[in-house]
C-alpha atoms as a PDB file:
ATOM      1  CA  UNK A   1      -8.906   9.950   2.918  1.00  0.00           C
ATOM      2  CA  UNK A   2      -7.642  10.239   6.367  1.00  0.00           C
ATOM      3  CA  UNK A   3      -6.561   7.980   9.458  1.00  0.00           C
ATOM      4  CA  UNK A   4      -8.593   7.548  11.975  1.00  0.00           C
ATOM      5  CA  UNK A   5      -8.312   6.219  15.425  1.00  0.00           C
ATOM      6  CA  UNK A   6      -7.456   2.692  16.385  1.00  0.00           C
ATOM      7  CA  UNK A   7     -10.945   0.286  17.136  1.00  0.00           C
ATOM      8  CA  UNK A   8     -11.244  -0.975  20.212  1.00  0.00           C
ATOM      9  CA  UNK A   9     -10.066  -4.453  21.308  1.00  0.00           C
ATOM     10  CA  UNK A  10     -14.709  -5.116  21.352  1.00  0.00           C
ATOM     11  CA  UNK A  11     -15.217  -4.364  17.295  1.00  0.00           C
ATOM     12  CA  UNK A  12     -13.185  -7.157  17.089  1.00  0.00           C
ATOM     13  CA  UNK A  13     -15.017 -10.669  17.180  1.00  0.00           C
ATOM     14  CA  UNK A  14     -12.729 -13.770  16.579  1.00  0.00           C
ATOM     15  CA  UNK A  15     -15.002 -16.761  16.910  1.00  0.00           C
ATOM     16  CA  UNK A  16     -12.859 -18.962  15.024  1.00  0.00           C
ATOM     17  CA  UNK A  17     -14.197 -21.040  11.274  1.00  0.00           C
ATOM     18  CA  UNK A  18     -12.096 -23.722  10.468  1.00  0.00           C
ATOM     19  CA  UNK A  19      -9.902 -23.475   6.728  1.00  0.00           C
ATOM     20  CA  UNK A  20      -7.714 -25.793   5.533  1.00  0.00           C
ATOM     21  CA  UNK A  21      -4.801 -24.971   3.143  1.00  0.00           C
ATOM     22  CA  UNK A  22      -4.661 -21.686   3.637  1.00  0.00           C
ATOM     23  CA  UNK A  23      -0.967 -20.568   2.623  1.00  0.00           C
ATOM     24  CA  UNK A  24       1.694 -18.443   4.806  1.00  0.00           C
ATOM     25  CA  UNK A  25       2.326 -15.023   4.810  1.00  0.00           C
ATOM     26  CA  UNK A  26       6.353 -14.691   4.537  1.00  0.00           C
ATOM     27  CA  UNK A  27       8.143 -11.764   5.706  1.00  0.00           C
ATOM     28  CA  UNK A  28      10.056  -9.484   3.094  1.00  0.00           C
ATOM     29  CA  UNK A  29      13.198  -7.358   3.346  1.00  0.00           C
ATOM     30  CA  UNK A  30      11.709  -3.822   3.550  1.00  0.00           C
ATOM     31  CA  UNK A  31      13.243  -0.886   1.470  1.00  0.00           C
ATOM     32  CA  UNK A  32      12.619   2.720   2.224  1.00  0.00           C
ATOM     33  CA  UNK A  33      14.262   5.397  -0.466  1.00  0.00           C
ATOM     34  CA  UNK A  34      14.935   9.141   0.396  1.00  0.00           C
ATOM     35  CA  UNK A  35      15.143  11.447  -2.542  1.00  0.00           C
ATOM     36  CA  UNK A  36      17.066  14.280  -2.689  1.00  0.00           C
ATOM     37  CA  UNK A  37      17.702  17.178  -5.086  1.00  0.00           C
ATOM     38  CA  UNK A  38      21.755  17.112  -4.257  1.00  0.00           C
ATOM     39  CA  UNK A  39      23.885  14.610  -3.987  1.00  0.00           C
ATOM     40  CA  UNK A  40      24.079  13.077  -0.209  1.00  0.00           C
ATOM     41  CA  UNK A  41      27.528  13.077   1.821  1.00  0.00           C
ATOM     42  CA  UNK A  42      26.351  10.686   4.411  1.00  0.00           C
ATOM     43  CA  UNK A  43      27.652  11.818   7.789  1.00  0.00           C
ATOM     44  CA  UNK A  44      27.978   8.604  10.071  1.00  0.00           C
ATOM     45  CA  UNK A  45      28.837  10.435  13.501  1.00  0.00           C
ATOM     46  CA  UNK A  46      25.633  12.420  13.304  1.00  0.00           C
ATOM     47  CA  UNK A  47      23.383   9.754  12.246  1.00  0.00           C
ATOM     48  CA  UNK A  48      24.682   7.339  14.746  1.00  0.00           C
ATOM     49  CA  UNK A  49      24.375  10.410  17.401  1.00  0.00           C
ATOM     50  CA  UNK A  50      20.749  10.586  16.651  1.00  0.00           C
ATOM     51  CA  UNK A  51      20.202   6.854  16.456  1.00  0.00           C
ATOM     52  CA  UNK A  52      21.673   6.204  19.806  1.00  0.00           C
ATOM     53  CA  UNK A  53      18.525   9.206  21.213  1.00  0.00           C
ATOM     54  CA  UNK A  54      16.498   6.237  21.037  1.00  0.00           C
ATOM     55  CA  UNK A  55      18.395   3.217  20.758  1.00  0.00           C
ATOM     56  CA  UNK A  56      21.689   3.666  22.300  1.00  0.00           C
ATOM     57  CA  UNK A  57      23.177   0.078  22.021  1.00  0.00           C
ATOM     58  CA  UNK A  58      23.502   0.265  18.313  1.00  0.00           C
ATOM     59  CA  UNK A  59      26.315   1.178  16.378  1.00  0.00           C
ATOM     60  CA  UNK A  60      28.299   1.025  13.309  1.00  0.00           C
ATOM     61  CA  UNK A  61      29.587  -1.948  12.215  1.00  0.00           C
ATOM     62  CA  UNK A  62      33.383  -1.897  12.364  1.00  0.00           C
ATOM     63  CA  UNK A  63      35.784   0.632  12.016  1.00  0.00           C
ATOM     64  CA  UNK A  64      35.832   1.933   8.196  1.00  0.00           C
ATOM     65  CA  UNK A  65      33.724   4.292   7.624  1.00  0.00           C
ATOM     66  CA  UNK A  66      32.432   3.902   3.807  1.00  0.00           C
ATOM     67  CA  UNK A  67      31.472   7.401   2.050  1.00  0.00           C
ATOM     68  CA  UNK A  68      28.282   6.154   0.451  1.00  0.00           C
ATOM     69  CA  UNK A  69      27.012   3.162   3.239  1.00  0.00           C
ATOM     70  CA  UNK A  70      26.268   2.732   6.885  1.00  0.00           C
ATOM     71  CA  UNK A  71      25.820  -0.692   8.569  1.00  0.00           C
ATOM     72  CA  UNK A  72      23.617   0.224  11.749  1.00  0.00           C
ATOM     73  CA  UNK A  73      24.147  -2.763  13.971  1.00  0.00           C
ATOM     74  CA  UNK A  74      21.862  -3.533  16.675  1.00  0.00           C
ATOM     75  CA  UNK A  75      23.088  -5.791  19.772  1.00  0.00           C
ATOM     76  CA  UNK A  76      20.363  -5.565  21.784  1.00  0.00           C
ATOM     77  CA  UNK A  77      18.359  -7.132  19.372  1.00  0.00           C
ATOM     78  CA  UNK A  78      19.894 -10.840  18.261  1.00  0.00           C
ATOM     79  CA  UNK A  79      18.816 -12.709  15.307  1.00  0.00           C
ATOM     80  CA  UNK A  80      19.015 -16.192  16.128  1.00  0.00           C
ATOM     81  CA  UNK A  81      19.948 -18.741  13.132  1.00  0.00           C
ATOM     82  CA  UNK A  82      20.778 -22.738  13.436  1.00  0.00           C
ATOM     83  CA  UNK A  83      24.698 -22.551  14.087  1.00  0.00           C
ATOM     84  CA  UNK A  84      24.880 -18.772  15.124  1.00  0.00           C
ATOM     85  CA  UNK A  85      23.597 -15.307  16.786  1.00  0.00           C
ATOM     86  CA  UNK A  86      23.924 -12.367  15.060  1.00  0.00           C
ATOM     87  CA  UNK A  87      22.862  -8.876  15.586  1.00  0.00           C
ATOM     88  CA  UNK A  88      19.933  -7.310  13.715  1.00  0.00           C
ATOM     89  CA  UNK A  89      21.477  -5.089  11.327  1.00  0.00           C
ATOM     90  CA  UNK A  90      20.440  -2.182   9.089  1.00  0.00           C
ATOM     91  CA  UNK A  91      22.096  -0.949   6.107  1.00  0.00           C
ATOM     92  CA  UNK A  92      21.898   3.078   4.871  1.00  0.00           C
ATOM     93  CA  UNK A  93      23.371   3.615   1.522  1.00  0.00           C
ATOM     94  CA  UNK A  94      23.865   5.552  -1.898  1.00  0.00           C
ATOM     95  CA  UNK A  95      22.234   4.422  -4.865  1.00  0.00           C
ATOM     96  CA  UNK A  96      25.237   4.703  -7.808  1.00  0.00           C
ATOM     97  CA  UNK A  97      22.164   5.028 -10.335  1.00  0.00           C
ATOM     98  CA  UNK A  98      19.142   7.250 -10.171  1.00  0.00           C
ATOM     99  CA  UNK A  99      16.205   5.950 -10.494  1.00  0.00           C
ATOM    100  CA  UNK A 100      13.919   6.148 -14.048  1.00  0.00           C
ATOM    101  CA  UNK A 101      11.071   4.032 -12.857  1.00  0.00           C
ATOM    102  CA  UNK A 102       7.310   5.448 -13.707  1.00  0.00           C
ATOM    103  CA  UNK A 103       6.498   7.125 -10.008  1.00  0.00           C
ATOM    104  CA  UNK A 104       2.634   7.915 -11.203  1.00  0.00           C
ATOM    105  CA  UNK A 105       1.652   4.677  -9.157  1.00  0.00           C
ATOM    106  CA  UNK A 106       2.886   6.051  -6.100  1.00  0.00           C
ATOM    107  CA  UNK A 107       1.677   9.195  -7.004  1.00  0.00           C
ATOM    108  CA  UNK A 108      -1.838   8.128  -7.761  1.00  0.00           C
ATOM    109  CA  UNK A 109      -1.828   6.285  -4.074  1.00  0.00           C
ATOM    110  CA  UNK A 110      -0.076   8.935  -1.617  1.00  0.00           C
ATOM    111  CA  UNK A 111      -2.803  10.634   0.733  1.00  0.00           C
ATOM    112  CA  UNK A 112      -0.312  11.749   3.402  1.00  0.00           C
ATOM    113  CA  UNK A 113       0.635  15.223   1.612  1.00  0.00           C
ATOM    114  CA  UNK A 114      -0.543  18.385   3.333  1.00  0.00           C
ATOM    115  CA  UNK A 115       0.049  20.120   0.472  1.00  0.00           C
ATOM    116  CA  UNK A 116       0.908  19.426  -3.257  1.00  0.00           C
ATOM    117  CA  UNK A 117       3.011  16.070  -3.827  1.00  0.00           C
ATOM    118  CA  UNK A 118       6.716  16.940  -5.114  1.00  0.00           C
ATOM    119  CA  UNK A 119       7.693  16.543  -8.425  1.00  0.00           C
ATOM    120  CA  UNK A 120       9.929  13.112  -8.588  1.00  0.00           C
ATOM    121  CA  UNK A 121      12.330  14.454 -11.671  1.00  0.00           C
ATOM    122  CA  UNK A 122      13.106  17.341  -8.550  1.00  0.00           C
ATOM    123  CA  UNK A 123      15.013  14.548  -6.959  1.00  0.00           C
ATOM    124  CA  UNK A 124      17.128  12.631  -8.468  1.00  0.00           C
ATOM    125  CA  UNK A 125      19.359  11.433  -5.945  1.00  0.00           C
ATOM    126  CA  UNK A 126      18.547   8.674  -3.789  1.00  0.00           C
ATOM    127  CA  UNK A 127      19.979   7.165  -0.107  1.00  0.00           C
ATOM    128  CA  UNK A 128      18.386   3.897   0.340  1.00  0.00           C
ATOM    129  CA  UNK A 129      17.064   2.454   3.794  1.00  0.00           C
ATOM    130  CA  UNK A 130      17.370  -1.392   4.349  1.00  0.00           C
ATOM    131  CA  UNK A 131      16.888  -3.642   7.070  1.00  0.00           C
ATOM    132  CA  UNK A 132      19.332  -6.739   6.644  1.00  0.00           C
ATOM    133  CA  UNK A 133      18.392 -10.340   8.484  1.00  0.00           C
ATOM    134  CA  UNK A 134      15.936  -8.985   9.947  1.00  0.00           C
ATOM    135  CA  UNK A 135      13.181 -11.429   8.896  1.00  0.00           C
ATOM    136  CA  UNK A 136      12.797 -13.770  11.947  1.00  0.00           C
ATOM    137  CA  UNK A 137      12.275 -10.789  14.799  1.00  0.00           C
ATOM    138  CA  UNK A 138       8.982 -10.008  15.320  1.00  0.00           C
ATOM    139  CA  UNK A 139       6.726  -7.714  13.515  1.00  0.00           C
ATOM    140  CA  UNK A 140       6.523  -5.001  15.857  1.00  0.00           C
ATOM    141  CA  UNK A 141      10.568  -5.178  16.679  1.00  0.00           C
ATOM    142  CA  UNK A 142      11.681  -5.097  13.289  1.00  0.00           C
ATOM    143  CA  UNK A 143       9.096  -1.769  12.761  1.00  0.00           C
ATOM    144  CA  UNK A 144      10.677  -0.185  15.422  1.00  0.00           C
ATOM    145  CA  UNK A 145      14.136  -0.734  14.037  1.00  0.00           C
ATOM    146  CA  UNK A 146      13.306   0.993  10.607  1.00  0.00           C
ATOM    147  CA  UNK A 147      11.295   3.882  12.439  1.00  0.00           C
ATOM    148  CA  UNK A 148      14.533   4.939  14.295  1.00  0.00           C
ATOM    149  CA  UNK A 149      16.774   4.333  11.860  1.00  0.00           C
ATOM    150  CA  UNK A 150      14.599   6.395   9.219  1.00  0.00           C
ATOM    151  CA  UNK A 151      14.177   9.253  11.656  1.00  0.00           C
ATOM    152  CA  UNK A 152      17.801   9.485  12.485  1.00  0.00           C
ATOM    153  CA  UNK A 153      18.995   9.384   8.846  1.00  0.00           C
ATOM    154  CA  UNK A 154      15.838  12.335   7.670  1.00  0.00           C
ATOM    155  CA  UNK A 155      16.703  13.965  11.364  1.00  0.00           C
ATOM    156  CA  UNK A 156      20.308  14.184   9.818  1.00  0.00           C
ATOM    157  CA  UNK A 157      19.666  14.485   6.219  1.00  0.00           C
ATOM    158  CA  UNK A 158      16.347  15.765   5.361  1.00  0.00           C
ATOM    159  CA  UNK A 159      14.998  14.249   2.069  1.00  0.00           C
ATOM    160  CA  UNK A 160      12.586  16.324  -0.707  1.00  0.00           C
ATOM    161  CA  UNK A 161      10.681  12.679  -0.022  1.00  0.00           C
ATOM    162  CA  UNK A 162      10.668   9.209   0.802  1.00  0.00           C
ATOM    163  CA  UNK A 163       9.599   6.089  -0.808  1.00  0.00           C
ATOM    164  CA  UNK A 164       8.056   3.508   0.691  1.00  0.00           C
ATOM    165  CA  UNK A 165       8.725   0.104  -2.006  1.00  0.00           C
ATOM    166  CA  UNK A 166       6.551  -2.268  -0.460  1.00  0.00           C
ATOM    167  CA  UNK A 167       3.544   0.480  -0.202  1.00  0.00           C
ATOM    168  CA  UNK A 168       4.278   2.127  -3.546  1.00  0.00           C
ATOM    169  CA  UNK A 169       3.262   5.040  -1.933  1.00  0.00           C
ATOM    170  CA  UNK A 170       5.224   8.322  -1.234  1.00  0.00           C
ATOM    171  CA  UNK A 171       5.675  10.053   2.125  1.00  0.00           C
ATOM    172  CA  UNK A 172       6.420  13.367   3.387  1.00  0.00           C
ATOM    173  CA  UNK A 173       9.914  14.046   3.750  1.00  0.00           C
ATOM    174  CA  UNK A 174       8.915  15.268   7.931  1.00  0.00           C
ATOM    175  CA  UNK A 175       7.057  11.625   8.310  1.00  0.00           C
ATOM    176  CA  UNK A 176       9.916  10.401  10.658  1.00  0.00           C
ATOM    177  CA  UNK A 177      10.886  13.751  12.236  1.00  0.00           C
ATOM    178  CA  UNK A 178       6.854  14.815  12.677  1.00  0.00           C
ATOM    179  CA  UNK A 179       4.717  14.035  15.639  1.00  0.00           C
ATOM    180  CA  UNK A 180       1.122  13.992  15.773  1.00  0.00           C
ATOM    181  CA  UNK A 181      -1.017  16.792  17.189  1.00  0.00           C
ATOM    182  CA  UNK A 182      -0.711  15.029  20.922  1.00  0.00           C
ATOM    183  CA  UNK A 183       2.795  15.653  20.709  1.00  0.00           C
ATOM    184  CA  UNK A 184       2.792  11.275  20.769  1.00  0.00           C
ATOM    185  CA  UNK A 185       4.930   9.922  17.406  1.00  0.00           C
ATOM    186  CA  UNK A 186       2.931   7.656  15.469  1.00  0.00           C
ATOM    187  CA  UNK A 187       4.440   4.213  16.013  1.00  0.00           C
ATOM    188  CA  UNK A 188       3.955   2.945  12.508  1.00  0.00           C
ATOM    189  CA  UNK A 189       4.335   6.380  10.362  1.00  0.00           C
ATOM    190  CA  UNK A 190       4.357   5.038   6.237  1.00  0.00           C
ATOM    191  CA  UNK A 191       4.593   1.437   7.104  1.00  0.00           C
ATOM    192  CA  UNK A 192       0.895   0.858   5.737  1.00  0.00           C
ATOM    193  CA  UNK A 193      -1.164   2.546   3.032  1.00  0.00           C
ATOM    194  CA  UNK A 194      -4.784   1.570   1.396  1.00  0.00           C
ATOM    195  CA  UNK A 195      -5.553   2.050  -1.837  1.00  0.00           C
ATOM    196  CA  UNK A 196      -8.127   2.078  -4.134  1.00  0.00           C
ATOM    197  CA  UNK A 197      -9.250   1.056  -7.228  1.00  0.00           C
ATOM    198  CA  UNK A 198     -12.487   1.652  -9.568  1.00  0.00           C
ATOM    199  CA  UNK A 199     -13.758  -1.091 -11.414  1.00  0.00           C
ATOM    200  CA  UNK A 200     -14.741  -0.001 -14.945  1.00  0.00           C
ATOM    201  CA  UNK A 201     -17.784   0.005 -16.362  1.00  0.00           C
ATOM    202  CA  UNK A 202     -19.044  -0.797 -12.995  1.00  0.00           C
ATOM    203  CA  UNK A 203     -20.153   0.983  -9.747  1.00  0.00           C
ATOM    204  CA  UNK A 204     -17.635  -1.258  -8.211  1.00  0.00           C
ATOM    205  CA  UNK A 205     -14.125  -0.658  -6.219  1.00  0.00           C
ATOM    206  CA  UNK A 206     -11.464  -2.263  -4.365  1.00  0.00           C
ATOM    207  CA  UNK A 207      -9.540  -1.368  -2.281  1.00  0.00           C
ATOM    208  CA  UNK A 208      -6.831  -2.619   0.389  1.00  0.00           C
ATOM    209  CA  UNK A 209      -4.181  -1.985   2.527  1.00  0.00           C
ATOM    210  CA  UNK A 210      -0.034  -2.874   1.705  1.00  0.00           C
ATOM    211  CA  UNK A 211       2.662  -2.597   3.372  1.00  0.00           C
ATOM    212  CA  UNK A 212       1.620  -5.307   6.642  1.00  0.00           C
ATOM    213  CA  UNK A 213       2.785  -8.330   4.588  1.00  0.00           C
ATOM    214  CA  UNK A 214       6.159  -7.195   3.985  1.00  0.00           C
ATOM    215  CA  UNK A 215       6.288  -8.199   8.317  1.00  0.00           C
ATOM    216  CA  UNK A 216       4.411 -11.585   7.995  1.00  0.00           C
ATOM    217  CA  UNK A 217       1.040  -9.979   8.764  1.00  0.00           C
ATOM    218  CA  UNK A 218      -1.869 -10.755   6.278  1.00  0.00           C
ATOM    219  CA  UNK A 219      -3.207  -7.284   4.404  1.00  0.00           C
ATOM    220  CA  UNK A 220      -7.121  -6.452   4.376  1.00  0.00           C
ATOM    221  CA  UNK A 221      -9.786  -6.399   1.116  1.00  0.00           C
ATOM    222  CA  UNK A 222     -12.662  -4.741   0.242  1.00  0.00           C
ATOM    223  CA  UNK A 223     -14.330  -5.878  -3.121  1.00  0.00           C
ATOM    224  CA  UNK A 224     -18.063  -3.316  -2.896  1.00  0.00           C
ATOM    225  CA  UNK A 225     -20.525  -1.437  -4.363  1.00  0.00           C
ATOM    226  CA  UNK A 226     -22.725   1.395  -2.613  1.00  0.00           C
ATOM    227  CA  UNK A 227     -20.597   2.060   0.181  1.00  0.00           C
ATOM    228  CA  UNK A 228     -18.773   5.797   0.798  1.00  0.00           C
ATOM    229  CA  UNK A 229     -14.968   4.789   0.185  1.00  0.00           C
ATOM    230  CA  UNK A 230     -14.245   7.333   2.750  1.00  0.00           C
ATOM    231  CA  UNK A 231     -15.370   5.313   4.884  1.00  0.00           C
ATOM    232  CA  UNK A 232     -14.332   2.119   3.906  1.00  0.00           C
ATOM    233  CA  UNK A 233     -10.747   3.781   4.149  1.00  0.00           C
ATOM    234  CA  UNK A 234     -11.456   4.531   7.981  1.00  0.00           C
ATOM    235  CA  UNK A 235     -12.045   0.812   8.721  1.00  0.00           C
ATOM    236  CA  UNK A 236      -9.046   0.137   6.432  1.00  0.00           C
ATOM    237  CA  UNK A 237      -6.761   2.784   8.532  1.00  0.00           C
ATOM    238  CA  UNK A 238      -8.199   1.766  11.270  1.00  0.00           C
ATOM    239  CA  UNK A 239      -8.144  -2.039  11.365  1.00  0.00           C
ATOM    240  CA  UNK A 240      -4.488  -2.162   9.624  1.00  0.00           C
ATOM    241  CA  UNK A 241      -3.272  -0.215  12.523  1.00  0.00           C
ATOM    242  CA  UNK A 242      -5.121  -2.751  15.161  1.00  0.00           C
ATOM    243  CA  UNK A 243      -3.082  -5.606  13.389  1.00  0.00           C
ATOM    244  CA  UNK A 244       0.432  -3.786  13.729  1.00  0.00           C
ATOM    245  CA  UNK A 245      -0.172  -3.420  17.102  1.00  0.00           C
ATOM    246  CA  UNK A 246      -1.661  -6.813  18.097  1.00  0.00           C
ATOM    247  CA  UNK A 247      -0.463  -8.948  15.633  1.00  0.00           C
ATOM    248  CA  UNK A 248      -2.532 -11.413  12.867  1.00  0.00           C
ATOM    249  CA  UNK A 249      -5.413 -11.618  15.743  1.00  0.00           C
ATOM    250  CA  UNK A 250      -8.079 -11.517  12.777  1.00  0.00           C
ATOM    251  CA  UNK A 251      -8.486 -15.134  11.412  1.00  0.00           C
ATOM    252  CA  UNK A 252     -11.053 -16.325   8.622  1.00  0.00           C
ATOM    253  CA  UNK A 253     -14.409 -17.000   9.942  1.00  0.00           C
ATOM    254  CA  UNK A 254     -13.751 -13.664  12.516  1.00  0.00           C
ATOM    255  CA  UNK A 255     -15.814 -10.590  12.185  1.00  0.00           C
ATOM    256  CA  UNK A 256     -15.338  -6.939  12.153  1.00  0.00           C
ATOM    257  CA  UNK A 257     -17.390  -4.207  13.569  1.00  0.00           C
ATOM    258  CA  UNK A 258     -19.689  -2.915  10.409  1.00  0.00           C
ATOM    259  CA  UNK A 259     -20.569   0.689   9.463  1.00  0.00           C
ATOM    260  CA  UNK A 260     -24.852   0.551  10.593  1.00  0.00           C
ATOM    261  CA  UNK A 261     -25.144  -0.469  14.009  1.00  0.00           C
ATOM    262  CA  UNK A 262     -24.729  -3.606  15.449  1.00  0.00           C
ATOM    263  CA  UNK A 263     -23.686  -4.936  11.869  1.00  0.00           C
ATOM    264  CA  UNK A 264     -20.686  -7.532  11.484  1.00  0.00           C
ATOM    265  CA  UNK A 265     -18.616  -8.238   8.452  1.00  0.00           C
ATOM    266  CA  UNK A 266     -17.151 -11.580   7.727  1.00  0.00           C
ATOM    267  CA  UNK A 267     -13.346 -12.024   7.087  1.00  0.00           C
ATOM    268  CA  UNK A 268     -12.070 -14.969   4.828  1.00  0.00           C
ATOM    269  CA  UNK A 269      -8.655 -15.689   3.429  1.00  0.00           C
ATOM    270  CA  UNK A 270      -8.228 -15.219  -0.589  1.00  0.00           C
ATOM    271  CA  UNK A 271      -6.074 -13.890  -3.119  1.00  0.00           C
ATOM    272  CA  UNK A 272      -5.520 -10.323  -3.429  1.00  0.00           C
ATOM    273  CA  UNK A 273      -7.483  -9.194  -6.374  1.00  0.00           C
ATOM    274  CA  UNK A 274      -4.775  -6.460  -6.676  1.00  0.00           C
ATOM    275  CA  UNK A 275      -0.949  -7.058  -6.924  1.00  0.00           C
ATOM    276  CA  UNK A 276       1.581  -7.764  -5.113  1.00  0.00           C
ATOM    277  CA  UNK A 277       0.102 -10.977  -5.488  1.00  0.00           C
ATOM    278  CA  UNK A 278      -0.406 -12.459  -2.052  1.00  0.00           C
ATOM    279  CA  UNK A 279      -2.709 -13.492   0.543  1.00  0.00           C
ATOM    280  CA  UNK A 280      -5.107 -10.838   1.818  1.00  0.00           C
ATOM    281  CA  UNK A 281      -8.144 -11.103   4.781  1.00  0.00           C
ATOM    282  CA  UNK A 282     -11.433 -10.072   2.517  1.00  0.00           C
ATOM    283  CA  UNK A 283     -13.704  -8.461   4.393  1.00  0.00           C
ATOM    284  CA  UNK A 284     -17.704  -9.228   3.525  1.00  0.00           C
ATOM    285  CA  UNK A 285     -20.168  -6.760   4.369  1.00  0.00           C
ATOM    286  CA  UNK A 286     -22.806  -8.876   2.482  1.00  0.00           C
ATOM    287  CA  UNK A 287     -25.726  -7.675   0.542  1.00  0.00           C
ATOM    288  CA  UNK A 288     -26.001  -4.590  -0.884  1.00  0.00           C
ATOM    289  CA  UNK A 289     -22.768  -4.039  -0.620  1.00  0.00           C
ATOM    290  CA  UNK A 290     -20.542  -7.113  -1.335  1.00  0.00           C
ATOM    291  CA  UNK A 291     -19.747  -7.147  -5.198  1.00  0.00           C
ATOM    292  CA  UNK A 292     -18.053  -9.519  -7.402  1.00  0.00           C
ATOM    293  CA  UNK A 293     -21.036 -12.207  -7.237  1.00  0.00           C
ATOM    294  CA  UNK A 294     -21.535 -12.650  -3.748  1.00  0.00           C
ATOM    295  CA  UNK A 295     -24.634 -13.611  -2.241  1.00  0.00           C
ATOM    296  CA  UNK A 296     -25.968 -13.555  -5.795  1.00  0.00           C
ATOM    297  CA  UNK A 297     -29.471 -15.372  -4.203  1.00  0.00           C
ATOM    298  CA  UNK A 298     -29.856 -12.633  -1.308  1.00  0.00           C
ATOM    299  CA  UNK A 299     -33.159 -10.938  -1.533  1.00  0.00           C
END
């Protein structure tokens, strides 16, 4: 599956319908892990160096310099809480243990490999990404925070591959060094995936994005039969990406520009049918195509 372009602002109808008790999306600490196949030395001056290419008010945090942890402050970009104002803040560190969780999930969900997918036993050793109070800036600030601070630390230290927790997906180990074939970096490289899912015993399948409520931004459903999931994955890719730039612009009750011509697909509010459990924007293509017992009556 690949990624196409972003729609235009005109596939995007949002003619508002009314829904009551809908839940909140909350923001979540997000966690990136770089794997290596050595043990890491981290080496502060360069990463800050490379940090301050792009974002040249940030700095370490006090004078110590830790072997195994970095706390990246960031001035120029204040978290404000009831009795104080503190910096945005983002912490680069060892992990004392290596990991021995199951990686075939994030196998079974990568697409962004040009080539074959490393072997995870190759890399046992792992320097974790974190942003820290970070939750109250806005979506697109707190994106821009991790980008930089990810490309500076795999500019510096080059990992066999990175983990993305709240995806569950893994990502090449150039995916913050790398730009695209326009020579433009991708704003939001391994920040989203979509996934999907077979049904058994059915010609059914889900499949969704993760990764955009981890910044307080609702995540996208299909539940459908019939349709090529190649290109259901474009619309995914496609309308994720629209929602990282502008924001949770799609409410329930909007529509999104169809595959056939001319065709628009419903968006409600429910659960996620797949886990994390949270709230996702289902997208309804209707009949044929909308499984699970929709439009059960439609001729």
């Amino acid at each position: 599956m690949t990624e196409p372009s972003t729609p235009d602002a005109d596939d995007i109808d949002t003619t508002e319908d009314e829904e009551d008790g809908v839940p909140d999306v909350f923001a979540r600490v997000c966690l990136f892990e770089l794997w290596y196949s050595e043990p890491v030395e981290l080496d502060h001056d360069a990463i800050i160096r490379e940090l301050q290419s792009a974002l040249p008010e940030s700095c370490l945090m006090g004078a110590d310099k830790k072997p195994d942890s970095i706390m990246l402050v960031h001035p120029d970009h204040p978290i404000v809480l009831e009795d104080a104002t503190i910096p945005a803040q983002t912490l680069v560190a060892n992990l004392d243990t290596p990991s021995e969780r199951d990686w075939q999930e994030f196998l079974d969900q990568s697409w962004d490999w040009p080539d074959d997918r490393p072997d995870p036993a190759a890399f046992p050793h792992c320097v974790a990404v974190m942003e820290f109070m970070c939750g109250s800036l806005p979506h697109d600030e707190r994106i821009m925070l991790l980008r930089e601070v990810l490309r500076a630390t795999t500019a510096v230290h080059p990992p066999g591959f990175i983990a993305n927790m709240q995806t569950r997906h893994l990502l090449p180990p150039t995916t913050y060094t790398a730009t695209n074939p326009d020579g433009d970096p991708d704003p939001f490289p391994g920040f989203m995936n979509v996934r999907f899912y077979t049904i058994s015993g059915t010609e059914d399948f889900v499949m969704d994005t993760v990764g955009l409520g981890s910044f307080g931004l609702v995540d996208l459903q299909f539940h459908v039969t019939g349709l090529a999931p190649n290109d259901v994955a474009n619309i995914l890719w496609s309308t994720g990406y629209y929602l990282l730039e502008h924001g949770d612009v799609i409410e329930p009750g909007h529509t999104i520009a169809g595959l056939e011509p001319d065709s628009r697909w419903r968006c409600q509010h429910e659960r996620a049918i797949l886990g994390p459990d949270r709230l996702v924007l289902d997208v309804d293509p209707g009949p044929p195509y909308a499984a699970g017992g929709r439009h059960r009556d439609a001729k």
